[in-house]
Protein backbone atom coordinates (compact mmCIF):
# COMPACT_ATOMS: atom_id res chain seq x y z
CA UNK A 1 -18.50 41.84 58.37
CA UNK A 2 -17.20 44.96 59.70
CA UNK A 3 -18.22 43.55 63.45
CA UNK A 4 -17.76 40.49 65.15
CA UNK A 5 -18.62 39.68 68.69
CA UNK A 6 -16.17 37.83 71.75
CA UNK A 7 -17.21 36.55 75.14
CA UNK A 8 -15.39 39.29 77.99
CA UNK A 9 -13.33 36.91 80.62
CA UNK A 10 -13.81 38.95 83.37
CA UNK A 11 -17.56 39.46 83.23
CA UNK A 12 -18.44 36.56 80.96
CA UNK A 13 -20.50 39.15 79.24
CA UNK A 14 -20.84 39.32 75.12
CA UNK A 15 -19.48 42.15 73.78
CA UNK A 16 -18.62 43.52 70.21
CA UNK A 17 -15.57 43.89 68.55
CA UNK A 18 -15.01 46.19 65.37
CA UNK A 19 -12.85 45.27 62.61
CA UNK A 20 -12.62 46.64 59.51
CA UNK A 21 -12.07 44.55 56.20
CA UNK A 22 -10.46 47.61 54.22
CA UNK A 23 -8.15 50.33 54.91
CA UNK A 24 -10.78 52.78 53.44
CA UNK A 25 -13.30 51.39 55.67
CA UNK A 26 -10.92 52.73 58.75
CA UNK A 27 -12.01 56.59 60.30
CA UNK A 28 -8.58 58.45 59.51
CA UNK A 29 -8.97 62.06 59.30
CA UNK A 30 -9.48 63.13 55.82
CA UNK A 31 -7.99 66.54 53.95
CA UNK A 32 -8.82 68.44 51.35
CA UNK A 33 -5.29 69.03 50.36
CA UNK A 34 -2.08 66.26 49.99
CA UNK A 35 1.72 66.51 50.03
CA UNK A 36 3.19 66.43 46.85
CA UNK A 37 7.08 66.26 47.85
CA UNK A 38 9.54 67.66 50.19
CA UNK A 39 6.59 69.61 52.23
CA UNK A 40 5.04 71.11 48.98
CA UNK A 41 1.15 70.52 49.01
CA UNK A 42 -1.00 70.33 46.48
CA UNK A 43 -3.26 73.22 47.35
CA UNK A 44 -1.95 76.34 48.37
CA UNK A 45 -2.73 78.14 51.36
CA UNK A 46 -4.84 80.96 50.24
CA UNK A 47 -7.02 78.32 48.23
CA UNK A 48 -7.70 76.29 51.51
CA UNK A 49 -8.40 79.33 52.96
CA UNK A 50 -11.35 79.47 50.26
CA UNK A 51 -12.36 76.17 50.74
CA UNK A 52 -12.58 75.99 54.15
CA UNK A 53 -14.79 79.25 54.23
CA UNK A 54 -12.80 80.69 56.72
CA UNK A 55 -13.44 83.89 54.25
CA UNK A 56 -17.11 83.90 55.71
CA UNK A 57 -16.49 83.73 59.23
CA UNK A 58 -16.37 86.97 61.54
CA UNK A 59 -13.11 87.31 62.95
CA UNK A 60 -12.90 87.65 66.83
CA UNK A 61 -12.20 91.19 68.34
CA UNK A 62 -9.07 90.31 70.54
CA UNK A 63 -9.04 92.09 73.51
CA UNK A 64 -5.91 93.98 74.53
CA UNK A 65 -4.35 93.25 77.93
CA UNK A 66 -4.00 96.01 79.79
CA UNK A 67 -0.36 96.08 82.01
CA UNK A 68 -0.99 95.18 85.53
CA UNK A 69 0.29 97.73 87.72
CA UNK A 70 3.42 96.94 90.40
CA UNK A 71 2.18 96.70 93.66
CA UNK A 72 2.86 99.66 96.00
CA UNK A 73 5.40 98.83 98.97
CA UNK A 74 3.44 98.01 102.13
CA UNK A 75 4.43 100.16 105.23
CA UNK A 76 4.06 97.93 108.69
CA UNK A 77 4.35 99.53 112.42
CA UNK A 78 6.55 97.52 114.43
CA UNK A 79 6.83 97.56 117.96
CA UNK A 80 10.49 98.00 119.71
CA UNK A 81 12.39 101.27 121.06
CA UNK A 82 15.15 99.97 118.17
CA UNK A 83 13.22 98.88 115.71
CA UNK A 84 12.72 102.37 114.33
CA UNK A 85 8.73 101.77 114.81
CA UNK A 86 8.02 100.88 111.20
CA UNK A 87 9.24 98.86 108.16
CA UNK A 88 8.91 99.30 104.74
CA UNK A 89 7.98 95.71 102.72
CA UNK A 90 8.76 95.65 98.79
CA UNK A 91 6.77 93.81 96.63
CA UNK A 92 8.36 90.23 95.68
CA UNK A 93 9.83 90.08 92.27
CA UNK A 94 8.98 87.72 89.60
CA UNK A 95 10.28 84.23 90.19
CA UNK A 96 11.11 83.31 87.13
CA UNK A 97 13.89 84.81 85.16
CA UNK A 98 15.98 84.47 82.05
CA UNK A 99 18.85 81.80 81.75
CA UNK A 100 20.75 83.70 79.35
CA UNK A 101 21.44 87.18 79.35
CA UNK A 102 18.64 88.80 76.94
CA UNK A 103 20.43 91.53 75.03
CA UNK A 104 19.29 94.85 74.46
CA UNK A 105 19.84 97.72 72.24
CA UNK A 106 21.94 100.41 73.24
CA UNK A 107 20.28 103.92 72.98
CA UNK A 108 22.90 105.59 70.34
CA UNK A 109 22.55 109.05 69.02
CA UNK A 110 23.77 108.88 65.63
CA UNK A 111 24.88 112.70 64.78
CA UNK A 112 24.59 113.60 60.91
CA UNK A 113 27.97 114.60 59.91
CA UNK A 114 29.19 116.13 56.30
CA UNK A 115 30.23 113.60 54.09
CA UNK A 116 34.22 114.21 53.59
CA UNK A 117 35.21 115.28 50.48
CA UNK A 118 37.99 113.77 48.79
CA UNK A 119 41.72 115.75 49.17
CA UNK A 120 42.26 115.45 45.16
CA UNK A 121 38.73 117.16 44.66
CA UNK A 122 38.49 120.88 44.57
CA UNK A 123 36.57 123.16 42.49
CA UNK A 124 37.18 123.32 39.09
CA UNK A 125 38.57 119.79 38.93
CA UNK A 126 38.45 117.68 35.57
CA UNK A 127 36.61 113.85 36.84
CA UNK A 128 35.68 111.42 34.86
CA UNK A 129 32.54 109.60 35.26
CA UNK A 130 33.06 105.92 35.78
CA UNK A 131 29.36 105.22 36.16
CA UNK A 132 25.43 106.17 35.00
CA UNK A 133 24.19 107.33 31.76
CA UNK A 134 27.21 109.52 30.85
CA UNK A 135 30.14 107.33 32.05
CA UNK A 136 33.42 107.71 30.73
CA UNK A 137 32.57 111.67 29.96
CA UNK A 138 34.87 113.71 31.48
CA UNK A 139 33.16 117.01 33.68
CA UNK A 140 34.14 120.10 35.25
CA UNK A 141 33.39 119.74 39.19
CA UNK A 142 31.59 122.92 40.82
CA UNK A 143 30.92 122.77 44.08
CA UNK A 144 29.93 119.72 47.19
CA UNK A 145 26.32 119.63 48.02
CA UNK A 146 24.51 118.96 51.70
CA UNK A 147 23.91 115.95 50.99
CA UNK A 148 27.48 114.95 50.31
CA UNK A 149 27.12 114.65 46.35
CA UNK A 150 29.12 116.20 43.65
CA UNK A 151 27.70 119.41 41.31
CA UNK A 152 29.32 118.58 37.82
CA UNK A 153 28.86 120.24 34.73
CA UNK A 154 30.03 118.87 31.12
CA UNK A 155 29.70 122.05 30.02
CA UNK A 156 26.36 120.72 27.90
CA UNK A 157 27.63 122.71 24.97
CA UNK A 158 30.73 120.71 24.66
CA UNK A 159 30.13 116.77 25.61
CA UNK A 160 26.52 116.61 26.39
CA UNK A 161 26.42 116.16 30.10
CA UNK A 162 24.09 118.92 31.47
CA UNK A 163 24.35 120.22 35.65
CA UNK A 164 23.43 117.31 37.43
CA UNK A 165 24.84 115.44 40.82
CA UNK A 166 27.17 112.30 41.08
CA UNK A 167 28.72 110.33 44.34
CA UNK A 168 32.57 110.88 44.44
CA UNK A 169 32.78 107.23 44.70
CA UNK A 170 32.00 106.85 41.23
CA UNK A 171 34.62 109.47 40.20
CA UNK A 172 38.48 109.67 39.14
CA UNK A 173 39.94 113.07 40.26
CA UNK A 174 42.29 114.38 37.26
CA UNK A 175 44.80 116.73 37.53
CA UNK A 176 43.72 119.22 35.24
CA UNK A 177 41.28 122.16 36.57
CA UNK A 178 39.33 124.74 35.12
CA UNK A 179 38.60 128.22 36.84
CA UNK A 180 35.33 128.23 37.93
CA UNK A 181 35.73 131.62 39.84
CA UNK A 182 33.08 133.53 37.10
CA UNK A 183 30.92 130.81 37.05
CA UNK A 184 27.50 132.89 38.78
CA UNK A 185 24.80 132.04 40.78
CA UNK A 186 26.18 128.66 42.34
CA UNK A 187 24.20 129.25 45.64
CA UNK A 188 20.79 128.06 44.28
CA UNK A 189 22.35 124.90 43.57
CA UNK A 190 20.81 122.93 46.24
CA UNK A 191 19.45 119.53 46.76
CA UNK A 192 16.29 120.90 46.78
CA UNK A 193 16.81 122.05 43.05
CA UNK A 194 17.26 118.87 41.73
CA UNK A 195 13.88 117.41 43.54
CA UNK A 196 10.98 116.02 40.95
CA UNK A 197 7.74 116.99 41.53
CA UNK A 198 5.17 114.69 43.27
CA UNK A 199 2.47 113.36 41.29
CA UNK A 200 -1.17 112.98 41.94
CA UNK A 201 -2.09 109.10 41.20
CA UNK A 202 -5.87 109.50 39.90
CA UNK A 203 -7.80 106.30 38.77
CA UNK A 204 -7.89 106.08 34.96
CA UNK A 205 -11.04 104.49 33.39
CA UNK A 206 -10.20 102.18 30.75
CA UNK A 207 -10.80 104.09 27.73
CA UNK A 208 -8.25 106.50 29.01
CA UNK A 209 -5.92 104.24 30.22
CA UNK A 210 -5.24 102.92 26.72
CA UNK A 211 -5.48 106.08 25.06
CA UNK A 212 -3.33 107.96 27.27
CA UNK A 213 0.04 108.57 24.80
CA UNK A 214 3.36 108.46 26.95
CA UNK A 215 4.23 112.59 27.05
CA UNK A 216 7.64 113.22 26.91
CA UNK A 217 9.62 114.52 29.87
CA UNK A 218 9.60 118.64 29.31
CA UNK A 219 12.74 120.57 30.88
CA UNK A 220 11.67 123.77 32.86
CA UNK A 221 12.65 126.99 31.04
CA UNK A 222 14.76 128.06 34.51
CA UNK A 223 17.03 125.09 34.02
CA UNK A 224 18.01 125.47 30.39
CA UNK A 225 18.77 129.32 31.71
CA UNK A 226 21.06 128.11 34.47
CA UNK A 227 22.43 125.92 32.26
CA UNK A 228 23.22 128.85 29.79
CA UNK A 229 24.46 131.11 32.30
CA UNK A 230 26.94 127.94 33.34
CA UNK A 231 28.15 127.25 29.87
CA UNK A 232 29.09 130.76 28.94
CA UNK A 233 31.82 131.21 32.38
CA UNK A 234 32.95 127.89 31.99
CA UNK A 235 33.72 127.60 28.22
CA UNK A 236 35.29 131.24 28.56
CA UNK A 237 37.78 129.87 31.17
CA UNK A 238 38.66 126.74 29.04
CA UNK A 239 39.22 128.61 25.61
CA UNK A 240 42.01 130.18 27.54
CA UNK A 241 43.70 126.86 27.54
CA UNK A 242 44.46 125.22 24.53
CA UNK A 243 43.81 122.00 23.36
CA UNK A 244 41.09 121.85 26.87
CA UNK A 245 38.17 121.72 24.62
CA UNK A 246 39.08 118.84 22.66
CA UNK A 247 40.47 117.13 25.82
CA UNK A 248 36.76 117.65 27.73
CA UNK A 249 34.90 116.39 24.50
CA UNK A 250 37.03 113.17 23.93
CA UNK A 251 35.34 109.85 25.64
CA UNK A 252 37.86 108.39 28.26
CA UNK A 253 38.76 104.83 27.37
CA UNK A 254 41.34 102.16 27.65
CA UNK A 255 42.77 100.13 25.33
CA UNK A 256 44.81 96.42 25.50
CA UNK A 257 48.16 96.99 27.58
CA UNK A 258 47.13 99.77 29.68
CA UNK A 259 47.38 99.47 33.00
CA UNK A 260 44.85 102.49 35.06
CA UNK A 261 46.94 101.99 38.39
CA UNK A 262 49.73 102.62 36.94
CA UNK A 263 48.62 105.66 34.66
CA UNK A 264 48.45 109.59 36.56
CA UNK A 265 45.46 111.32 35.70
């Protein structure tokens, strides 16, 4: 029986004793959800959550505690021809305080400075891309942006790399330079110029979400006109050189034995 009963020694009064003849018999607190191993359970937490119905229950406004204000010093009139005839009492500080010192962040005002240019990089230098889409292309270098990055040009006409902008940490300065003195128009080269356009994200029904085709990426009319105008002055200045054509469309490589620390660009 899950009961039995015993006579109290102190009171000599009958009382009753439970026992239980099972371990499932016994009131532990049950669960919904079990460990599995090493603190993993078997039910996540956002399926508890479900069960539980904690979903359906309306969540308690919290109310914000509003800062109590210090308390004003209290001005007391005190008798005496040297006691000045009044005294000023502060308000008592907090009694507890911090055993360790709490650090706290230092108000720094950070000023946004130029990034430095390399010494071996001036206008019309040859680099060579050691990184992105068009590494190991060598370029003609134009001018440093606001932001710090590099304007580079291929030209397009000769090894395919149109005006675009690279970090000089991804560069090897050459020593061979074009002139770039007739190349026009370099002041609307901005940052701003190389900026996409923000889209508008609509909701697509599903008819026209599977029948929308992927368009192909269309290059403003203005650009491939810069990009002319860029072309012309810089492959006039390298046809004055010989042999700078081929040397600009030839792929920089290395092959077994060469050693680039040890080679002068």
């Amino acid at each position: 029986s899950p009961s039995r009963w015993f006579v109290c020694s102190l009171c000599s009064s009958r009382r009753q004793l439970w026992t239980y003849s099972s371990p499932s018999m016994a009131r532990t607190p049950k669960t919904r959800n079990t460990p599995l191993a090493g603190g993993i359970m078997k039910l996540s937490k956002s399926v508890m959550h479900k069960k539980a119905g904690r979903w359906h229950r309306p969540k308690k406004a919290v109310e914000s505690k509003k800062a109590a204000e210090a308390p004003a010093p209290v001005v007391k009139q005190i008798g005496g021809d040297k006691n000045n005839g009044q005294r000023t009492i502060l308000p008592k500080g907090p009694k507890f305080y911090a055993a360790e010192d709490v650090p706290k962040p230092l108000n720094r005002i950070r000023a946004v400075r130029p990034t430095r240019l390399r010494s071996s990089i001036t206008p019309g230098t040859v680099l060579i891309l050691l990184a992105g889409r068009f590494r190991g292309r060598r370029v003609v270098f134009l001018k440093q942006l606001p932001s710090g990055l590099l304007l580079i040009s291929g030209p397009y006409r000769i090894n395919g790399v149109p005006i675009r902008r690279v970090n000089q940490a991804y560069v090897i300065a050459t020593s061979t330079k074009v002139d770039v003195s007739g190349v026009p128009s370099l002041d609307k080269f901005t940052d701003a110029y190389f900026k996409k356009p923000s889209k508008v994200a609509g909701k697509k029904s599903e008819e026209e979400f599977f029948a929308a085709e992927e368009k192909k990426k269309e290059i403003a009319p203005e650009r491939k006109d810069d990009q002319k105008l860029v072309d012309e002055s810089l492959i006039a200045a390298i046809k004055k050189v010989p042999t700078l054509r081929q040397y600009l469309g030839a792929r920089f490589s290395l092959r077994k034995g060469q050693k680039p620390h040890e080679m002068k660009f």
